[in-house]
Protein backbone atom coordinates (compact mmCIF):
# COMPACT_ATOMS: atom_id res chain seq x y z
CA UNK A 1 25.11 6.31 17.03
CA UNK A 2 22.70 8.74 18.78
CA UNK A 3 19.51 8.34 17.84
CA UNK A 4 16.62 10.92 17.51
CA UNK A 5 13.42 10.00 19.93
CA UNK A 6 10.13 10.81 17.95
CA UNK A 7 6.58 11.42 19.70
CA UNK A 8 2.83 10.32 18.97
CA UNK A 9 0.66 13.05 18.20
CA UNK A 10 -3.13 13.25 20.07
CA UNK A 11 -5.77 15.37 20.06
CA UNK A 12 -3.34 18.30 18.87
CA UNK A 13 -0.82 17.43 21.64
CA UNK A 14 2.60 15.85 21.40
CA UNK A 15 2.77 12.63 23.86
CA UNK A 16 6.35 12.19 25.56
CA UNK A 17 6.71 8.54 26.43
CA UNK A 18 3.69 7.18 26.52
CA UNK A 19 3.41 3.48 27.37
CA UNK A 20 6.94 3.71 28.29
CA UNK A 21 7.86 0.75 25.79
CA UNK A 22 10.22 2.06 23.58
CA UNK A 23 10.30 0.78 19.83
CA UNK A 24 13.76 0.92 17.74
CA UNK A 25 13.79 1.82 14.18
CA UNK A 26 16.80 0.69 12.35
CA UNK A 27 18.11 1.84 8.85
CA UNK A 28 18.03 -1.25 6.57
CA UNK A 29 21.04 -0.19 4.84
CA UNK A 30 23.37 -0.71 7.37
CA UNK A 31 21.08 -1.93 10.80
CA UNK A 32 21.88 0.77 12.87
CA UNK A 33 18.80 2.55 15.02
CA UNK A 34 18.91 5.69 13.90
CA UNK A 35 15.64 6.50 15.98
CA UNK A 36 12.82 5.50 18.60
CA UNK A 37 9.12 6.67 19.48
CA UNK A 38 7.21 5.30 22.27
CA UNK A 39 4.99 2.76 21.88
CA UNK A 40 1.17 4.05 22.87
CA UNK A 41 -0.96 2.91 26.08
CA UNK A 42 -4.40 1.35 25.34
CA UNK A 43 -5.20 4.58 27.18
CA UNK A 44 -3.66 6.53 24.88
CA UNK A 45 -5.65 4.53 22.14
CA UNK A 46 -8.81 5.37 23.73
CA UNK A 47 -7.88 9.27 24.33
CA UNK A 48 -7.73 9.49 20.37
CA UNK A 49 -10.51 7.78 19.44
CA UNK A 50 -12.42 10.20 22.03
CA UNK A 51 -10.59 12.97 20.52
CA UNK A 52 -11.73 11.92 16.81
CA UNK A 53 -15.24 11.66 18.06
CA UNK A 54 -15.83 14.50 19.47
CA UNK A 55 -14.06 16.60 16.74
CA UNK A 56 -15.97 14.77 14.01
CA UNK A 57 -19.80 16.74 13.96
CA UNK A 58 -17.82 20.49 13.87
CA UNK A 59 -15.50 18.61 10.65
CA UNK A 60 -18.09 17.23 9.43
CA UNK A 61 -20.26 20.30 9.39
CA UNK A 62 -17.52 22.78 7.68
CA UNK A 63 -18.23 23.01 4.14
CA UNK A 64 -15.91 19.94 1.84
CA UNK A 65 -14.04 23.16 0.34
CA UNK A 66 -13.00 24.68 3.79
CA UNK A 67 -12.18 21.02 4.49
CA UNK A 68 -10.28 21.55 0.98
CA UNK A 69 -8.12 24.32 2.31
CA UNK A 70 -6.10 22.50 5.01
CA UNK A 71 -5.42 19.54 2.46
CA UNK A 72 -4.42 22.06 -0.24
CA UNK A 73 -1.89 23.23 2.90
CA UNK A 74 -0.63 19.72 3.78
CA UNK A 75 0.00 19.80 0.28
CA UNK A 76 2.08 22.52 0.12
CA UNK A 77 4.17 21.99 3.31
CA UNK A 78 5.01 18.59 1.97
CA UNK A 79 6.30 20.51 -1.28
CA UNK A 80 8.47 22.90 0.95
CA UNK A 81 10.30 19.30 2.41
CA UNK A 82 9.81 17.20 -0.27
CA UNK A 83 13.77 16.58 0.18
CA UNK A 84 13.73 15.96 3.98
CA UNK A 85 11.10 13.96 3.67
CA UNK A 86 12.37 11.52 0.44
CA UNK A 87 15.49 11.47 2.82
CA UNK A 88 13.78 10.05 5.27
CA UNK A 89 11.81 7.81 3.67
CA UNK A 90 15.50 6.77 2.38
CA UNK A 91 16.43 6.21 5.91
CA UNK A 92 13.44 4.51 7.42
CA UNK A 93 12.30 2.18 4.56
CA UNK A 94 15.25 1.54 2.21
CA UNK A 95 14.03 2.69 -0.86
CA UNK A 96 16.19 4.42 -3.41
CA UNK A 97 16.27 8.06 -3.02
CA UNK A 98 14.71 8.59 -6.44
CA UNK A 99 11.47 6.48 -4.98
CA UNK A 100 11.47 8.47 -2.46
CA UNK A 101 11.13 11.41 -4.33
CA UNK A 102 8.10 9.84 -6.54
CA UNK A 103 6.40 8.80 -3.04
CA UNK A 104 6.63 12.34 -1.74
CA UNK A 105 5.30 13.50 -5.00
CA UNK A 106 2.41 11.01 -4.54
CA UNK A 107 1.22 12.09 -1.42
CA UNK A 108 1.24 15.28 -2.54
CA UNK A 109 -1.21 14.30 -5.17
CA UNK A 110 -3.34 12.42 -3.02
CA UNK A 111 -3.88 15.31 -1.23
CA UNK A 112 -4.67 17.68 -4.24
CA UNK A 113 -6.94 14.79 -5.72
CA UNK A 114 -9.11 14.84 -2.46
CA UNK A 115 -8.83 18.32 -2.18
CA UNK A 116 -10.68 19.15 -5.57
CA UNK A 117 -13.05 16.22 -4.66
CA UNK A 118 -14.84 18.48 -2.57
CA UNK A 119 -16.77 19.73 -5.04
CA UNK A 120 -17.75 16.56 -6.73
CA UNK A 121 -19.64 14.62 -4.11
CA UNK A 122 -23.08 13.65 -5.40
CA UNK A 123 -26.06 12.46 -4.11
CA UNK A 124 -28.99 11.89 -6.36
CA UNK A 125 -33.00 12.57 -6.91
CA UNK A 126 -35.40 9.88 -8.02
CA UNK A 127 -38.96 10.21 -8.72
CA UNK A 128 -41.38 9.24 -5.91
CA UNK A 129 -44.26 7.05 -6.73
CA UNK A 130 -46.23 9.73 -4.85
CA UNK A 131 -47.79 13.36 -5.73
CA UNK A 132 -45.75 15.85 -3.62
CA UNK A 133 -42.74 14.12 -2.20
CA UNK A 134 -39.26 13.60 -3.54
CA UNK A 135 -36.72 10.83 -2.63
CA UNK A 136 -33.12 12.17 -2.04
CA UNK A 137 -29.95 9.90 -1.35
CA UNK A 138 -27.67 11.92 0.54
CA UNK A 139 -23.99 10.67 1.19
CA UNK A 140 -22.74 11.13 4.41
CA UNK A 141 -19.37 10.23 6.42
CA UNK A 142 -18.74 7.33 8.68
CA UNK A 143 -17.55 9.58 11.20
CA UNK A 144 -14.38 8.31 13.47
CA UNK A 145 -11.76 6.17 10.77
CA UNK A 146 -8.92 4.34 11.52
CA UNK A 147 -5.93 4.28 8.96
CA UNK A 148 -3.66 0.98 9.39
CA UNK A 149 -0.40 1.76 7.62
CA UNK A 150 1.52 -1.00 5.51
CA UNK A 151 5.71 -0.76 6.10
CA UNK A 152 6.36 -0.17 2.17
CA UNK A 153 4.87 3.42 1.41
CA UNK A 154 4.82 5.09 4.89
CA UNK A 155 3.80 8.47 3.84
CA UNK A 156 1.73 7.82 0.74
CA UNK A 157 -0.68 5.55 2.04
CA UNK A 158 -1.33 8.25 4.80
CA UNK A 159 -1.90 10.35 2.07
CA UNK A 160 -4.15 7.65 0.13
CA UNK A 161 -6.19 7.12 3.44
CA UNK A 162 -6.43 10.52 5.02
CA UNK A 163 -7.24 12.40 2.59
CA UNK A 164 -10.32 11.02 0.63
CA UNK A 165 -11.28 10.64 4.77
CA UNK A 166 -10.77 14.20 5.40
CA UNK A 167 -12.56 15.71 2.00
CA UNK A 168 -15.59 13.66 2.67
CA UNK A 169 -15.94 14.81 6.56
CA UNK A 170 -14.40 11.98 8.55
CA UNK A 171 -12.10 12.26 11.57
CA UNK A 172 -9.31 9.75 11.40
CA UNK A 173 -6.53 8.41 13.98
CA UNK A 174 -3.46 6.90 11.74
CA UNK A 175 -1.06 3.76 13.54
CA UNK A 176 1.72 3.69 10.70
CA UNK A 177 3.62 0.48 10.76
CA UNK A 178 5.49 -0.49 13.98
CA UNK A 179 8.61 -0.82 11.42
CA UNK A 180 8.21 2.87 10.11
CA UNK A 181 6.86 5.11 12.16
CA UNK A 182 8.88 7.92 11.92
CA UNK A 183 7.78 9.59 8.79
CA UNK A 184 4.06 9.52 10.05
CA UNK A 185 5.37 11.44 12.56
CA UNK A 186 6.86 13.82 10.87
CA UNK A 187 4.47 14.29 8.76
CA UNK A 188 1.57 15.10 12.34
CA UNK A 189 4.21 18.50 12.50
CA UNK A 190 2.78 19.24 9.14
CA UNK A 191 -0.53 18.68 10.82
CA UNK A 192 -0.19 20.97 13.45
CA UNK A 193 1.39 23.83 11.24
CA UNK A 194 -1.65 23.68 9.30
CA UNK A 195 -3.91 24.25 12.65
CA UNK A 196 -5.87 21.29 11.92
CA UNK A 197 -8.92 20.94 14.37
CA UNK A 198 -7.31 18.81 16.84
CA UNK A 199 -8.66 15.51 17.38
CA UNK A 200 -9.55 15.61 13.67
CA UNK A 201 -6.20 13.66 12.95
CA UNK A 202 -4.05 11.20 15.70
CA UNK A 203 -1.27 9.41 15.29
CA UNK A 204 -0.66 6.17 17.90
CA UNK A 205 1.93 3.68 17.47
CA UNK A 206 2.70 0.10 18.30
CA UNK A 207 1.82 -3.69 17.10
CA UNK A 208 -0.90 -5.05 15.35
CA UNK A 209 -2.36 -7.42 18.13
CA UNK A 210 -2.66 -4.85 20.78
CA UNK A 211 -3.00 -1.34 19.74
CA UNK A 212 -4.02 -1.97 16.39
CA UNK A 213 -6.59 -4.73 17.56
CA UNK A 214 -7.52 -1.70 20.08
CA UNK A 215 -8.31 0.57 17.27
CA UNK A 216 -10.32 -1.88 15.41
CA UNK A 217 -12.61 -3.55 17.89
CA UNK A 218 -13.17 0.00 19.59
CA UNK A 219 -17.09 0.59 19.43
CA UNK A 220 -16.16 4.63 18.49
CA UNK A 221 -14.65 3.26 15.65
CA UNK A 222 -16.96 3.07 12.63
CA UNK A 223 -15.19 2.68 9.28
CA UNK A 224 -11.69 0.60 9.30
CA UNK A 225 -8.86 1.10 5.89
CA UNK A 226 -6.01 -1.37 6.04
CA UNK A 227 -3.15 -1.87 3.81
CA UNK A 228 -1.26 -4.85 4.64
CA UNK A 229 -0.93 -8.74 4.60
CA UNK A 230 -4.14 -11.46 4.22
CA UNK A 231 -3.91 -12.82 8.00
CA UNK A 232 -3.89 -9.02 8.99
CA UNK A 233 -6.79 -8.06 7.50
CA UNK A 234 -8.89 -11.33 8.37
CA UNK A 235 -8.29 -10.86 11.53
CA UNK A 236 -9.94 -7.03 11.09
CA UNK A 237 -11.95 -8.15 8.98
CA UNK A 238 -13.05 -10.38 12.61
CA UNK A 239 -12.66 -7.97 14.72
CA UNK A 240 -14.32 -5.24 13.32
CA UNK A 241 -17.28 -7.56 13.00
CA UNK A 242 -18.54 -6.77 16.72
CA UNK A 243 -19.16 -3.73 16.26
CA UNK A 244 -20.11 -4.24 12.50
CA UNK A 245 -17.56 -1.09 11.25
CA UNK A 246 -17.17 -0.51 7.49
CA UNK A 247 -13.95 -1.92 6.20
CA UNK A 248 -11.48 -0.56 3.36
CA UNK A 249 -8.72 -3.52 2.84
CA UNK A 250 -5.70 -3.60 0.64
CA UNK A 251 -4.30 -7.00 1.11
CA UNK A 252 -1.70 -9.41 0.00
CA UNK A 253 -0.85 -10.16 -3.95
CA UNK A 254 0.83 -12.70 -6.02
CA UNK A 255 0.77 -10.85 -9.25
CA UNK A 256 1.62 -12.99 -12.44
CA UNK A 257 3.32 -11.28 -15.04
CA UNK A 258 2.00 -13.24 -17.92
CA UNK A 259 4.20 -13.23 -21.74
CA UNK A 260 2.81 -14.99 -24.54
CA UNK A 261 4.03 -16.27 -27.33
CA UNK A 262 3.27 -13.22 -29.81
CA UNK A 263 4.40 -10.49 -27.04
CA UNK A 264 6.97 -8.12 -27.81
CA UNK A 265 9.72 -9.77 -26.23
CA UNK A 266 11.88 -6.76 -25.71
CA UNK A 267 9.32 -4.59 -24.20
CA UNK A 268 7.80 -7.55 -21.96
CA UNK A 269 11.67 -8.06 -20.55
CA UNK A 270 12.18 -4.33 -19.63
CA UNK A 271 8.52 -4.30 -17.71
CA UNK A 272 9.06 -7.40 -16.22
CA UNK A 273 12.21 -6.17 -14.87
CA UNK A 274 11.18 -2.92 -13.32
CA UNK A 275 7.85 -4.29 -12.11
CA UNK A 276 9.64 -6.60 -9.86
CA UNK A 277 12.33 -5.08 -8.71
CA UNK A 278 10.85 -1.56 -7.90
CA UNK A 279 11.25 -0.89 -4.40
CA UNK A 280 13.34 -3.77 -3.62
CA UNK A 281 9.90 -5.74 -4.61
CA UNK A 282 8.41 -4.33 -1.78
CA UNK A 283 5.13 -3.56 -3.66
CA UNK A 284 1.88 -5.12 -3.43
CA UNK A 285 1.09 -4.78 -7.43
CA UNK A 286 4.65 -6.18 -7.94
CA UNK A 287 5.19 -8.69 -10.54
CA UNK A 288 5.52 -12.08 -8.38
CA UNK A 289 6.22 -14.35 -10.85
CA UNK A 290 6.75 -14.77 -14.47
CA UNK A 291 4.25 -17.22 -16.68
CA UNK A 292 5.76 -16.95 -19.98
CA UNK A 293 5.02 -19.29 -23.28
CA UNK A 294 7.36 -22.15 -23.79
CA UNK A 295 7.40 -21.56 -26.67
CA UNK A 296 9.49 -17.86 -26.42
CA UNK A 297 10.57 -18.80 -23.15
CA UNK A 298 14.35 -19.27 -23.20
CA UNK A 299 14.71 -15.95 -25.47
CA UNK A 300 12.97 -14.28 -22.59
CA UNK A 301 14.67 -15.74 -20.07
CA UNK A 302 18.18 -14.85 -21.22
CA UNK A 303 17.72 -10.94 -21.99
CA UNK A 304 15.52 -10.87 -18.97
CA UNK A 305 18.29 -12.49 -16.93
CA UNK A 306 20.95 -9.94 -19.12
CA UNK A 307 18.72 -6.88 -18.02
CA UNK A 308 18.37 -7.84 -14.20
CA UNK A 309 22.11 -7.72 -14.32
CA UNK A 310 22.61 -3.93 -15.00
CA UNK A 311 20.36 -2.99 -11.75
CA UNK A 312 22.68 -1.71 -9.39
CA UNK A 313 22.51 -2.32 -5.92
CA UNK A 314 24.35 -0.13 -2.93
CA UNK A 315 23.87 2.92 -0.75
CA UNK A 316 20.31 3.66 -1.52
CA UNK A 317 21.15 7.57 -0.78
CA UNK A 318 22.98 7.47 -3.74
CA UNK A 319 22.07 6.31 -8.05
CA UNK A 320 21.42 2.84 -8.02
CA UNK A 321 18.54 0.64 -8.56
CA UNK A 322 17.61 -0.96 -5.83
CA UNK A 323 18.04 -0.36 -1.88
CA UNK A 324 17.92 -3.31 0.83
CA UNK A 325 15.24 -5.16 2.50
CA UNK A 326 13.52 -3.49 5.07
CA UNK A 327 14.05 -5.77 7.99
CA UNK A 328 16.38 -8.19 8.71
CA UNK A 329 13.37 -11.20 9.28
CA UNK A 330 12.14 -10.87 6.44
CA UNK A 331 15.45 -11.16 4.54
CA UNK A 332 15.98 -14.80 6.79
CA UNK A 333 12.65 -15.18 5.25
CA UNK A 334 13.33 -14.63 1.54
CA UNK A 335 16.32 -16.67 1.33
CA UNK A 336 14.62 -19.49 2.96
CA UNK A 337 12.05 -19.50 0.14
CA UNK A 338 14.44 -19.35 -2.37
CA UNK A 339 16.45 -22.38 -0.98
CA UNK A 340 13.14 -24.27 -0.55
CA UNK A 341 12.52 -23.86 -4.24
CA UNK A 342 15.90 -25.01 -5.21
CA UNK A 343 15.28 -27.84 -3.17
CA UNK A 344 12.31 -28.56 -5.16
CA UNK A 345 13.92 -28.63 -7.97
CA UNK A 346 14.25 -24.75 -9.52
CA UNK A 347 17.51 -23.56 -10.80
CA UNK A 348 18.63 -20.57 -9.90
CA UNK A 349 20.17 -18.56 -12.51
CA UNK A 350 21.03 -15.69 -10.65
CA UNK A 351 21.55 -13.99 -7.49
CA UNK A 352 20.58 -15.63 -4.26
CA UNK A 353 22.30 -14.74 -1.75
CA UNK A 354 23.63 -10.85 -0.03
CA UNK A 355 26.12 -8.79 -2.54
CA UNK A 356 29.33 -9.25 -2.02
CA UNK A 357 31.78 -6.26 -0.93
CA UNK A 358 32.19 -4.36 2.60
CA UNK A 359 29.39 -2.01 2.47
CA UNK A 360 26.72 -5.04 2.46
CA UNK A 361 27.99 -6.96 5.32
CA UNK A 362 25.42 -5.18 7.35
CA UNK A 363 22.12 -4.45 6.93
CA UNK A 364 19.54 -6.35 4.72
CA UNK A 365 20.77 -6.75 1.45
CA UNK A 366 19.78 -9.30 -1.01
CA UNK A 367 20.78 -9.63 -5.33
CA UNK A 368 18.07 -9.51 -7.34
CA UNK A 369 17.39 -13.41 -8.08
CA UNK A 370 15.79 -14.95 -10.81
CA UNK A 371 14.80 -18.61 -10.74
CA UNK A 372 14.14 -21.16 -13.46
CA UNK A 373 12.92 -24.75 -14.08
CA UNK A 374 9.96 -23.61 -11.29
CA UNK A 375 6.77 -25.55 -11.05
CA UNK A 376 3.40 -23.87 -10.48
CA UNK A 377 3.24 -25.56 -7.04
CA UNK A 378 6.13 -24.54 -6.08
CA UNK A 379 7.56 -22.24 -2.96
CA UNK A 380 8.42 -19.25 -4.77
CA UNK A 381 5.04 -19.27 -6.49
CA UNK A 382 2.82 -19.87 -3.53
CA UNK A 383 3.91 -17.57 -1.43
CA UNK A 384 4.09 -13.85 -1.64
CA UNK A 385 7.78 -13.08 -2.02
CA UNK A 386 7.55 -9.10 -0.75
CA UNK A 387 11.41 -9.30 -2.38
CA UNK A 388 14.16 -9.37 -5.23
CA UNK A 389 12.73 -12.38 -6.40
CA UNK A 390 11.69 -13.79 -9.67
CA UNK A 391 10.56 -17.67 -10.44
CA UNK A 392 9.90 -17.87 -14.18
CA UNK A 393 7.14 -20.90 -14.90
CA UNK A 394 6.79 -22.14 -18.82
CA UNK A 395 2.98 -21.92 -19.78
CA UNK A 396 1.28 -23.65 -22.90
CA UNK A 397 -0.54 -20.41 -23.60
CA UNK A 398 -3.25 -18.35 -22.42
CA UNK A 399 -5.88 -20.70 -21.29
CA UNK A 400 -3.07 -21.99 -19.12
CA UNK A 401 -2.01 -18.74 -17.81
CA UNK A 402 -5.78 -18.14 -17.34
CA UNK A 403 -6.23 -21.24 -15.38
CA UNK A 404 -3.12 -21.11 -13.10
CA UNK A 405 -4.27 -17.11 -11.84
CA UNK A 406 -7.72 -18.02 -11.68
CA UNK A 407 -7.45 -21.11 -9.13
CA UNK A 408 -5.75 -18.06 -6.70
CA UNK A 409 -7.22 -16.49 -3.74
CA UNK A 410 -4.65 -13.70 -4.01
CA UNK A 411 -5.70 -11.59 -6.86
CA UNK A 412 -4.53 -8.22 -6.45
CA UNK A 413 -3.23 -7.94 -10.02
CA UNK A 414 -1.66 -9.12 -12.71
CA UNK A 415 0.24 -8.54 -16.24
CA UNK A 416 -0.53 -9.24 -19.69
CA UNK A 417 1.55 -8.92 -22.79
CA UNK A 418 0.14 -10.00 -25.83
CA UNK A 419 -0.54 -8.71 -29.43
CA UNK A 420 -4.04 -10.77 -29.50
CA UNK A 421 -6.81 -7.94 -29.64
CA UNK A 422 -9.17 -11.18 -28.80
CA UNK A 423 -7.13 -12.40 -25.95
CA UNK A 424 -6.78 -8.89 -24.46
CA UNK A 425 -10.51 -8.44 -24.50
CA UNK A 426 -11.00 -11.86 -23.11
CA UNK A 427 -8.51 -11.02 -19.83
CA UNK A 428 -10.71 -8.36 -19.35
CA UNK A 429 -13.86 -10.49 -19.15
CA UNK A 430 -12.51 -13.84 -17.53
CA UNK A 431 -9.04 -12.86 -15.34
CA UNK A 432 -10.54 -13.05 -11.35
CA UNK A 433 -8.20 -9.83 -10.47
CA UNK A 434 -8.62 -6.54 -9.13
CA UNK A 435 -5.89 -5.00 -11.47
CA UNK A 436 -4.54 -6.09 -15.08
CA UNK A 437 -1.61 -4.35 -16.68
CA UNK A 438 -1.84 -4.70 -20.61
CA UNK A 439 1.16 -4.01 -22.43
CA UNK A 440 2.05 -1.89 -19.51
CA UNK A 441 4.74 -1.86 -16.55
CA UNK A 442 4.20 -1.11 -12.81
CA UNK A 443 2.63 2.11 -12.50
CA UNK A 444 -0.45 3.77 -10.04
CA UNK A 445 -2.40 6.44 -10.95
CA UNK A 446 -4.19 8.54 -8.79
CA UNK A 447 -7.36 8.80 -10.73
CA UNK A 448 -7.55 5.03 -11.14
CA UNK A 449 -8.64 2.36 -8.78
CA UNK A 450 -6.78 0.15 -6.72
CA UNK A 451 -8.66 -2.89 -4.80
CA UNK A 452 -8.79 -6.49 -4.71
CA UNK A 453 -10.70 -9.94 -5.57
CA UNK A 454 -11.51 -12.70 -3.56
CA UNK A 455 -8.71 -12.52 -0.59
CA UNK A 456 -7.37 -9.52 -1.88
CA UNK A 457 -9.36 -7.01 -0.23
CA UNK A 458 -12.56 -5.61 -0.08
CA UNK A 459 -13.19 -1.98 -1.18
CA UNK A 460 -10.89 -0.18 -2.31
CA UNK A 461 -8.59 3.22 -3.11
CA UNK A 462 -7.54 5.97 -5.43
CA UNK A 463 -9.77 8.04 -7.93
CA UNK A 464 -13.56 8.68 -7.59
CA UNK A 465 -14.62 4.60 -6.53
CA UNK A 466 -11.91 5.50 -3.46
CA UNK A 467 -13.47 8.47 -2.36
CA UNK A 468 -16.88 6.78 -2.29
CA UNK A 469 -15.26 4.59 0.52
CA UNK A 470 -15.76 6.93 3.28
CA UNK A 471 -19.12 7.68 2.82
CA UNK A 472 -22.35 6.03 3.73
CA UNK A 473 -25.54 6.82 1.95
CA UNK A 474 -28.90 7.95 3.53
CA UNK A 475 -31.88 8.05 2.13
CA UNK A 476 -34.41 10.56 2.31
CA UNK A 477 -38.21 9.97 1.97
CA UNK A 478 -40.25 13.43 1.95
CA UNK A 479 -43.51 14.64 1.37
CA UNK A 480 -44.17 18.30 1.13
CA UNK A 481 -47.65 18.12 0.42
C-alpha cells in the first residue's frame, strides 16, 4: 500500500524530513501504514519554541477580537472539510465515522467558544486603603505554551488547548501523539490558509521522553497542558518543575458507574452501555467499571449484558457501533487484563476475545466484554482499561459505593443513578471526583468544566474555569495623587 508522507509545520514553514527518523502510522482497522511524518530534531524543537517566543509580544499585543478573527476562520475551514477530516480521524484513530463527525463538530466549537471569549476576559478593581490610588488585577498570558496531545481525540483536544491559548494571547507549539499525528497535521494547512502569524502556532512530532521531555523542560517554555496517562504527566509535572512552568493536566481515570438499588434500571443499562463503549472505550470520562446494588444486580446485569449484544462491531467507515483498538499493544494489553481477572476468579459473561469472521483477522479488534463475579481488588478494577471492557462489582449501597471511589487516586469522574434527592445532594458534597454524571450518560459540554482530583490532574479545560488557565494575574498598585 503506498503511503502518504506528512510534514511538521514551524515557524510558518513546512519541514521535509527532519530528524530523518521516520514514524509509521497504521490504520487500526486492518494494520496497514497508510502514512508517515518525520520524527523532529531537538533542533527542530528548539527552532519552535524560538519561533513561539518571539511571535508572542506582537500576538499578545493584537486586540483578543482580532485574535478572534483567525479562530472564527479555523472554524470555518474545518466546516468546509468536516468530511475529510471525520475520514481521517476514521483512518488514523479507529473511531466510528459518526464520532468522527461529532469530534470535528467539537473542535469547531472549541474554536467558536474561545473566539467569543475575547470579549469576556476580566480583571477587577478593589478599593485601596489609600486616598488617591486604585488597585487593579490585570490578567495576562503565560506567553510560549506547549500542547501535549492524548491518541484518543487528535483534533479536538488541539482545539480544546489552542484555542482558549490563542484568545487569551499565548503562542503555542502542539506535539500530537506519536500514534496520530496526521490529523494535527492536517489541520497546520488550515493554519497557514488562515495566515496565522507564524511562529504563533508549531507543530513537532515524536515520543514523549525526548521531544516531548524537550518541550517541557525548555526554559522558553512557560505554561505546559497535557492530556494523557498519570506516569506522563508526573513526569511533567517533574520536569516542568526546573523551570517552575504553569501546568494544565488531564490525566488518567477509573470512572465508576455507580446503580443503586432505587435507579431506573432501564435507563441506568442504556447509559452504562454507551458510556463504556463510546469510542471503543477509548475515553478518559468512560465508565470503567460498574458498582451496582446487590440487591438489583442480576436484573441489571442481564439487560445490560442483552443491550451490549446489539452493538455492532466492523468496518468503522461504515454504521456500526464500535471501531477497533487503536494499536495493536494495547490490545495484547487488554486481553491480558481480562485473563488476569478470570484468573482471579471473575466470570466472563461475554466477549473476550477478537470477533470472529475474515475482516477482523487483522488489525486490533476486540468484542465488547463484560465481566462478572469481580472483586473490588481486582485487575479489571485497578487498572484503567482504555477498552471494550466492563467488570460489574455488587455493592451494599451507597456508603459502599462512596467508600470504594473515595479510597482512589484516579478520580476523573464518575456516575450516579439514583432516585434519592438526599443521596444525590450528598455525592455532590462527599464524592473526591472532578466530574459526576447524575442520571446522565457520557456527554462533554463545551461550556462546562473538565479537570481532575487528586492524581487526576491539576487545572483544568472547557468553559470559562478553562480559559482562566492560560492566564496569569498581575497586580497593579497605583497612586495618582
Amino acid at each position: 500500500m503506498e503511503t502518504t508522507v506528512y510534514r511538521c509545520y514551524i515557524n510558518g514553514e513546512w519541514i521535509e524530513k527532519s530528524s530523518g527518523e521516520k514514524i509509521d502510522v497504521e490504520n487500526p482497522a486492518n494494520g496497514e501504514v497508510f502514512a508517515e511524518i518525520y520524527s523532529s530534531s531537538l533542533d527542530e524543537v528548539q527552532q519552535a519554541l524560538e519561533a513561539a517566543d518571539k511571535a508572542q509580544f506582537a500576538w499578545q499585543m493584537l486586540p483578543a477580537q482580532e485574535r478572534a478573527t483567525y479562530l472564527y476562520k479555523i472554524a470555518e475551514k474545518l466546516e468546509e472539510r468536516k468530511e475529510h477530516f471525520a475520514k481521517l480521524l476514521v483512518m488514523e484513530q479507529g473511531k466510528t465515522l459518526v464520532e468522527a463527525r461529532y469530534e470535528v463538530d467539537d473542535t469547531i466549537r472549541y474554536m467558536t467558544y474561545s473566539a467569543e471569549a475575547g470579549r469576556r476576559i476580566q480583571g477587577a478593581i478593589f478599593p485601596s486603603d489609600q486616598p488617591n490610588e486604585q488597585l487593579t488585577i490585570h490578567k495576562v498570558p503565560y506567553g510560549v505554551t506547549v500542547g501535549l496531545m492524548a491518541f484518543n481525540y487528535p483534533l479536538a483536544l488541539i482545539g480544546r488547548k489552542i484555542g482558549p491559548a490563542l484568545i487569551t494571547g499565548n503562542t503555542m507549539v502542539i506535539k500530537p501523539s506519536e500514534l496520530t499525528p496526521i490529523t494535527a497535521s492536517e489541520f497546520c494547512k488550515i493554519i497557514d490558509e488562515v495566515g496565522l502569524p507564524k511562529g504563533v502556532i508549531s507543530m513537532v512530532v515524536g515520543y514523549g521522553h525526548t521531544v516531548g521531555a524537550a518541550l517541557v523542560e525548555n526554559p522558553i517554555t512557560r505554561l505546559i497542558s497535557m492530556t494523557g496517562s498519570t506516569r506522563a504527566g508526573q513526569a511533567i509535572y517533574k520536569g516542568a518543575s526546573q523551570n517552575v512552568a504553569g501546568l494544565v493536566l488531564e490525566l488518567g481515570g477509573k470512572a465508576p458507574f455507580i446503580v443503586l438499588e432505587d435507579a431506573d434500571i432501564d435507563k441506568a443499562v442504556e447509559a452504562a452501555a454507551i458510556s463504556r463503549y463510546a469510542n471503543c472505550g477509548q475515553v478518559c470520562i468512560c465508565n470503567e467499571m460498574v458498582f451496582v446494588d446487590e440487591k438489583i444486580a442480576d436484573e441489571f446485569t442481564e439487560k445490560l449484558i442483552k443491550r451490549v449484544q446489539k452493538i455492532t462491531v466492523g468496518n468503522p467507515m461504515t454504521d456500526v457501533n464500535m471501531g477497533p483498538s487503536l494499536s495493536a499493544a494495547a490490545l495484547k494489553r487488554i486481553d491480558e487484563v481480562v485473563q488476569k481477572n478470570i484468573a482471579q476468579g471473575a466470570e466472563l459473561v461475554l466477549g473476550g476475545k477478537r470477533p470472529e469472521g475474515k475482516e477482523f483477522e487483522k488489525g486490533n479488534w476486540y468484542e465488547p466484554t463484560i465481566l462478572t463475579n469481580v472483586k473490588p481488588g481486582d485487575a479489571t478494577v485497578q487498572e484503567e482499561m482504555f477498552g471494550p471492557v466492563l467488570p460489574i462489582v455488587k455493592i451494599k449501597g451507597f456508603e459502599h459505593a462512596k467508600e470504594l471511589l473515595n479510597k482512589r487516586d484516579d478520580s476523573l469522574s464518575a456516575y450516579l443513578y439514583t432516585e434519592n434527592h438526599k443521596l444525590i445532594m450528598r455525592s455532590i458534597q462527599e464524592f473526591e471526583i472532578g466530574t459526576i454524571f447524575i442520571n446522565k450518560q457520557i456527554v462533554g459540554y463545551i461550556q462546562g468544566h473538565h479537570s481532575g482530583h487528586k492524581k487526576a490532574g491539576i487545572g483544568g479545560e472547557d468553559g470559562v474555569y478553562g480559559i482562566e488557565q492560560y492566564l496569569q494575574k498581575r497586580t497593579i498598585y497605583m497612586s495618582y495623587e
